[in-house]
C-alpha atoms as a PDB file:
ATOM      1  CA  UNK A   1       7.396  -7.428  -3.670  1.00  0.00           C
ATOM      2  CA  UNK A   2       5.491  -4.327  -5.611  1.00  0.00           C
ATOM      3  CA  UNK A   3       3.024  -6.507  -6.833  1.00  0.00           C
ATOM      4  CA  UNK A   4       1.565  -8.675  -3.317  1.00  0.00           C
ATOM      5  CA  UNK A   5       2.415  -5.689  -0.669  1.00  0.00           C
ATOM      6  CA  UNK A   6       1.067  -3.300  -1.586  1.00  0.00           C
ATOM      7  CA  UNK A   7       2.028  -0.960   1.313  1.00  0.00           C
ATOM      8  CA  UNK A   8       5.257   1.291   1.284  1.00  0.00           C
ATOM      9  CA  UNK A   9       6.081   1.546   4.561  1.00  0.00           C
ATOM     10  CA  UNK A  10       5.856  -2.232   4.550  1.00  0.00           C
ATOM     11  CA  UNK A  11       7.924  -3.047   1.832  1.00  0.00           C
ATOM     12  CA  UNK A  12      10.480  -0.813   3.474  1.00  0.00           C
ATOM     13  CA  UNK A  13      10.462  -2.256   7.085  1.00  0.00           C
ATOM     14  CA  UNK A  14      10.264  -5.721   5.063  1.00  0.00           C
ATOM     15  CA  UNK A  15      13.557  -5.166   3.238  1.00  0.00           C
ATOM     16  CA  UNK A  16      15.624  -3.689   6.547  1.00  0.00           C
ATOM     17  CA  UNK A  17      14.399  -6.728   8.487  1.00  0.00           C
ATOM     18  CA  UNK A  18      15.519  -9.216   5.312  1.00  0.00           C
ATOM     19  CA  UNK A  19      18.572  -7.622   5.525  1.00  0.00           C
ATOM     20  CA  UNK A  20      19.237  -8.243   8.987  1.00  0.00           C
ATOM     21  CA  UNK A  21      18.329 -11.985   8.642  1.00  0.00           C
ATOM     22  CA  UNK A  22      14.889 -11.376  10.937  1.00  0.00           C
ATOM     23  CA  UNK A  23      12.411 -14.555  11.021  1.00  0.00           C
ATOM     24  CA  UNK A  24       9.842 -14.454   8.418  1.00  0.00           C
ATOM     25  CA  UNK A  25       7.114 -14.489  11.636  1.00  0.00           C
ATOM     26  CA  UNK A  26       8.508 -11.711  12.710  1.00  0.00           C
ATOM     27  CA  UNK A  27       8.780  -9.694   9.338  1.00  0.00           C
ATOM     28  CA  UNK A  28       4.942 -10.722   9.091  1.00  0.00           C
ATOM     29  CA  UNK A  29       4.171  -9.269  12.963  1.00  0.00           C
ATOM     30  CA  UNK A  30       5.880  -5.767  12.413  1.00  0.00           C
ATOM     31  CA  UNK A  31       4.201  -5.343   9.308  1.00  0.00           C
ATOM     32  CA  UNK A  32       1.156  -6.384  10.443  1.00  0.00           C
ATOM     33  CA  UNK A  33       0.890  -3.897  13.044  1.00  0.00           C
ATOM     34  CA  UNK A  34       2.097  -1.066  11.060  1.00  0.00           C
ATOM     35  CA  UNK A  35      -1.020  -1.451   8.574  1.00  0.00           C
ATOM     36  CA  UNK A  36      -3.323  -2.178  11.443  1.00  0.00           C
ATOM     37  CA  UNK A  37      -4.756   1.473  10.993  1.00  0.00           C
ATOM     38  CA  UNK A  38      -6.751  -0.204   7.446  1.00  0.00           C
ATOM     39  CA  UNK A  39      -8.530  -1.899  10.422  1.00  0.00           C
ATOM     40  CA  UNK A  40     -10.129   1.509  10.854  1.00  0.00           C
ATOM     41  CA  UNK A  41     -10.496   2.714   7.263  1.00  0.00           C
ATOM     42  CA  UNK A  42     -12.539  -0.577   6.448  1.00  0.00           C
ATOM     43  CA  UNK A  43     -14.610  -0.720   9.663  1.00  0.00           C
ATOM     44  CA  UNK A  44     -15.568   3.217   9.180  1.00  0.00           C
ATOM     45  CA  UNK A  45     -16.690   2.321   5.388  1.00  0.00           C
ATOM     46  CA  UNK A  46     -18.929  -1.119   6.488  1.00  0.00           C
ATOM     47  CA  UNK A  47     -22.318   0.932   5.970  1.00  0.00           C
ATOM     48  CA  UNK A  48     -21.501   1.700   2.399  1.00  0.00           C
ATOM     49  CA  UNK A  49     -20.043  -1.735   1.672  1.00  0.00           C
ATOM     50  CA  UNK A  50     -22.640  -4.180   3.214  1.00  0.00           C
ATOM     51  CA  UNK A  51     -24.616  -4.961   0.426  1.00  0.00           C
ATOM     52  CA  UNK A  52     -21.195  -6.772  -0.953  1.00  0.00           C
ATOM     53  CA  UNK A  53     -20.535 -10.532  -0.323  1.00  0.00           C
ATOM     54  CA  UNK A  54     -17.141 -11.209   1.612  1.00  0.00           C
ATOM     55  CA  UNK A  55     -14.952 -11.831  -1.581  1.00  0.00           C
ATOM     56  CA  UNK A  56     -15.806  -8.475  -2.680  1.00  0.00           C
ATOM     57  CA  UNK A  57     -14.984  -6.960   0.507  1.00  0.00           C
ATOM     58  CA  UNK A  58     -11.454  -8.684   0.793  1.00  0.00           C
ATOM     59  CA  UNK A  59     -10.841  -7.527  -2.887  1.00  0.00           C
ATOM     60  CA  UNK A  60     -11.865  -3.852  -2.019  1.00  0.00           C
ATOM     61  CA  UNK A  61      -9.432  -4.662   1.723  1.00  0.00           C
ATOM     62  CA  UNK A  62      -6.233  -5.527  -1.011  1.00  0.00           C
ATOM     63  CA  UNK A  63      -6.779  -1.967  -2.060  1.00  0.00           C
ATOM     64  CA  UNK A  64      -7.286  -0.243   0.706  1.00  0.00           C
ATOM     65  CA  UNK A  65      -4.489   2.366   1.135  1.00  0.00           C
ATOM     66  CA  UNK A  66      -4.251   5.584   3.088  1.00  0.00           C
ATOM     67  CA  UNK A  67      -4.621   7.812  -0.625  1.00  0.00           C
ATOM     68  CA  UNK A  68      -7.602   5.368  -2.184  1.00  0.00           C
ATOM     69  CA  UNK A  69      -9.573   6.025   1.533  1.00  0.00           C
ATOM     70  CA  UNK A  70      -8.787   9.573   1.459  1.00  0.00           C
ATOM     71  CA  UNK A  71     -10.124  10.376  -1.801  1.00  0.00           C
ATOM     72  CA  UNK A  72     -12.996   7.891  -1.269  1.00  0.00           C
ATOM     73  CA  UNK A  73     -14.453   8.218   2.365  1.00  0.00           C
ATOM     74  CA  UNK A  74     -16.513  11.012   2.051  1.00  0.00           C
ATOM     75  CA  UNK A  75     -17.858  10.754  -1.518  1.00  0.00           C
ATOM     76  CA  UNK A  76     -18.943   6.574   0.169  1.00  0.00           C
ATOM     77  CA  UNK A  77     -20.333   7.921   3.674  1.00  0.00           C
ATOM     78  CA  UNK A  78     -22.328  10.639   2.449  1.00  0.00           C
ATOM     79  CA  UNK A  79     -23.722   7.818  -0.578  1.00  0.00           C
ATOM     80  CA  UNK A  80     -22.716  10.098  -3.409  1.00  0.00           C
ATOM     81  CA  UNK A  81     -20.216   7.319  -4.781  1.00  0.00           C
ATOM     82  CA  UNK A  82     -20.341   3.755  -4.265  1.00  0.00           C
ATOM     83  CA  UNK A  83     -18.390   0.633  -4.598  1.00  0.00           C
ATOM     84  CA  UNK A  84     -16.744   1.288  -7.812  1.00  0.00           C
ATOM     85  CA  UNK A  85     -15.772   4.615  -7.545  1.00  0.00           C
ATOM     86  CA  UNK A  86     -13.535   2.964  -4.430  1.00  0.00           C
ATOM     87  CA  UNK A  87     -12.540   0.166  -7.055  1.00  0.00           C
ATOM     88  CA  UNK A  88     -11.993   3.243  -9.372  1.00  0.00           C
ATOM     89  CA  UNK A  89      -9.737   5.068  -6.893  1.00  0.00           C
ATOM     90  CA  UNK A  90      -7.569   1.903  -5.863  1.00  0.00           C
ATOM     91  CA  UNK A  91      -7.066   0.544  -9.866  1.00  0.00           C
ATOM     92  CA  UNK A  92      -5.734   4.146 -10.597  1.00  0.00           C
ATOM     93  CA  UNK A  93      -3.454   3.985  -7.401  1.00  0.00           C
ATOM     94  CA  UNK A  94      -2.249   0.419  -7.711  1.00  0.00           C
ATOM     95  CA  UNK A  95      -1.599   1.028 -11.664  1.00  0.00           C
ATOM     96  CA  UNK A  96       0.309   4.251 -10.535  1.00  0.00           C
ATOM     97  CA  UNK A  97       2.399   2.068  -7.912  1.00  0.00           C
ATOM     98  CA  UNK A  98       3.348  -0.705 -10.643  1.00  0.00           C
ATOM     99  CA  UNK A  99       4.540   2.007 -13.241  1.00  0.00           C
ATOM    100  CA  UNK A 100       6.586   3.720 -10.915  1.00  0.00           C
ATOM    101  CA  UNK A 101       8.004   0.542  -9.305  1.00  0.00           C
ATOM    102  CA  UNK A 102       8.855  -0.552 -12.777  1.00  0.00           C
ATOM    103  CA  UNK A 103      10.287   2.918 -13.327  1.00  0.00           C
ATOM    104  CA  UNK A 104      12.167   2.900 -10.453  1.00  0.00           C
ATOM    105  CA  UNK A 105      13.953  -0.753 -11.699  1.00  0.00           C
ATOM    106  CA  UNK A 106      14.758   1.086 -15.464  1.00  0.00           C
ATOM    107  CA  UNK A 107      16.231   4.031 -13.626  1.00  0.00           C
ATOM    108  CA  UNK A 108      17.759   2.962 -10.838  1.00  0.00           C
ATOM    109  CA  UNK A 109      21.029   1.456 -12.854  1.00  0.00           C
ATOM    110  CA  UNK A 110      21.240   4.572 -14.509  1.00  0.00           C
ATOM    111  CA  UNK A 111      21.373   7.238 -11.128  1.00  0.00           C
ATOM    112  CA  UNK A 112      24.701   6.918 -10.219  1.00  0.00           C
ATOM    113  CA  UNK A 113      26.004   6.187  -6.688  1.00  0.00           C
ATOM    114  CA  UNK A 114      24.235   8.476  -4.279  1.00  0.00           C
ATOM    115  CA  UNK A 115      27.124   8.554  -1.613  1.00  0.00           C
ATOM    116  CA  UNK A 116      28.984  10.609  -4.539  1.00  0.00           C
ATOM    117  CA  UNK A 117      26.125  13.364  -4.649  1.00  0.00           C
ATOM    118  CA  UNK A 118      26.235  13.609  -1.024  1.00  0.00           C
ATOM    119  CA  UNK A 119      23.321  10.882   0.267  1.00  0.00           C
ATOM    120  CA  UNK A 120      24.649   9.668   3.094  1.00  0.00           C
ATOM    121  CA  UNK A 121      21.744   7.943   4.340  1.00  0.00           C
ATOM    122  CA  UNK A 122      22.096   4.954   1.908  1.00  0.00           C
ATOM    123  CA  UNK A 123      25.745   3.781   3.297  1.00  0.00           C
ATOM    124  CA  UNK A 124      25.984   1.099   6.379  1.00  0.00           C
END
């Protein structure tokens, strides 16, 4: 799922509502409208992006996360960065999310169970 969402609060509403069996149009609504706020980030950055053709901008929208418009809306608003430092930002994030998602799967057998060191949160 790391490699198509590429949204962590998605992936974790995704998984509760696979869990309970949910409809896959509803999994699709609820996570939809928790990432509406990119909405926002991408409308606020249309003056530095306009010169792009639409493929470009749905590329740069895949990227888009809360971190990559942090670091990147001032530096593209103010015209001291452009485009690729945004592509810049969101290939260092995204590479960062795959390594520790791949991480995660090496290590994860290895922790053992986390009820036993007093984590709770994880049991039904």
């Amino acid at each position: 799922m790391s490699l198509i969402v590429y949204a962590g609060a998605s992936q974790i509403i995704a998984s509760g509502l696979f869990a309970s069996a949910t409809s896959g149009f509803s999994i699709i609504l609820v996570t939809l409208i928790v990432n509406l706020r990119h909405v926002l980030f991408g409308t606020s950055l249309l003056s530095a992006l306009q010169h792009l053709k639409w493929w470009q901008k749905m590329l740069l929208a895949f990227g888009l996360t809360d971190e990559a418009y942090a670091v990147s809306v001032r530096k593209m608003l103010s015209r001291e960065a452009g485009p690729p430092f945004l592509v810049g930002t969101m290939v260092a994030l995204y590479l960062c999310w795959q390594l520790s998602t791949f991480a995660g799967l090496l290590l994860g057998g290895v922790i053992p169970d986390p009820t036993s060191l007093g984590c709770n949160w994880f049991s039904p």
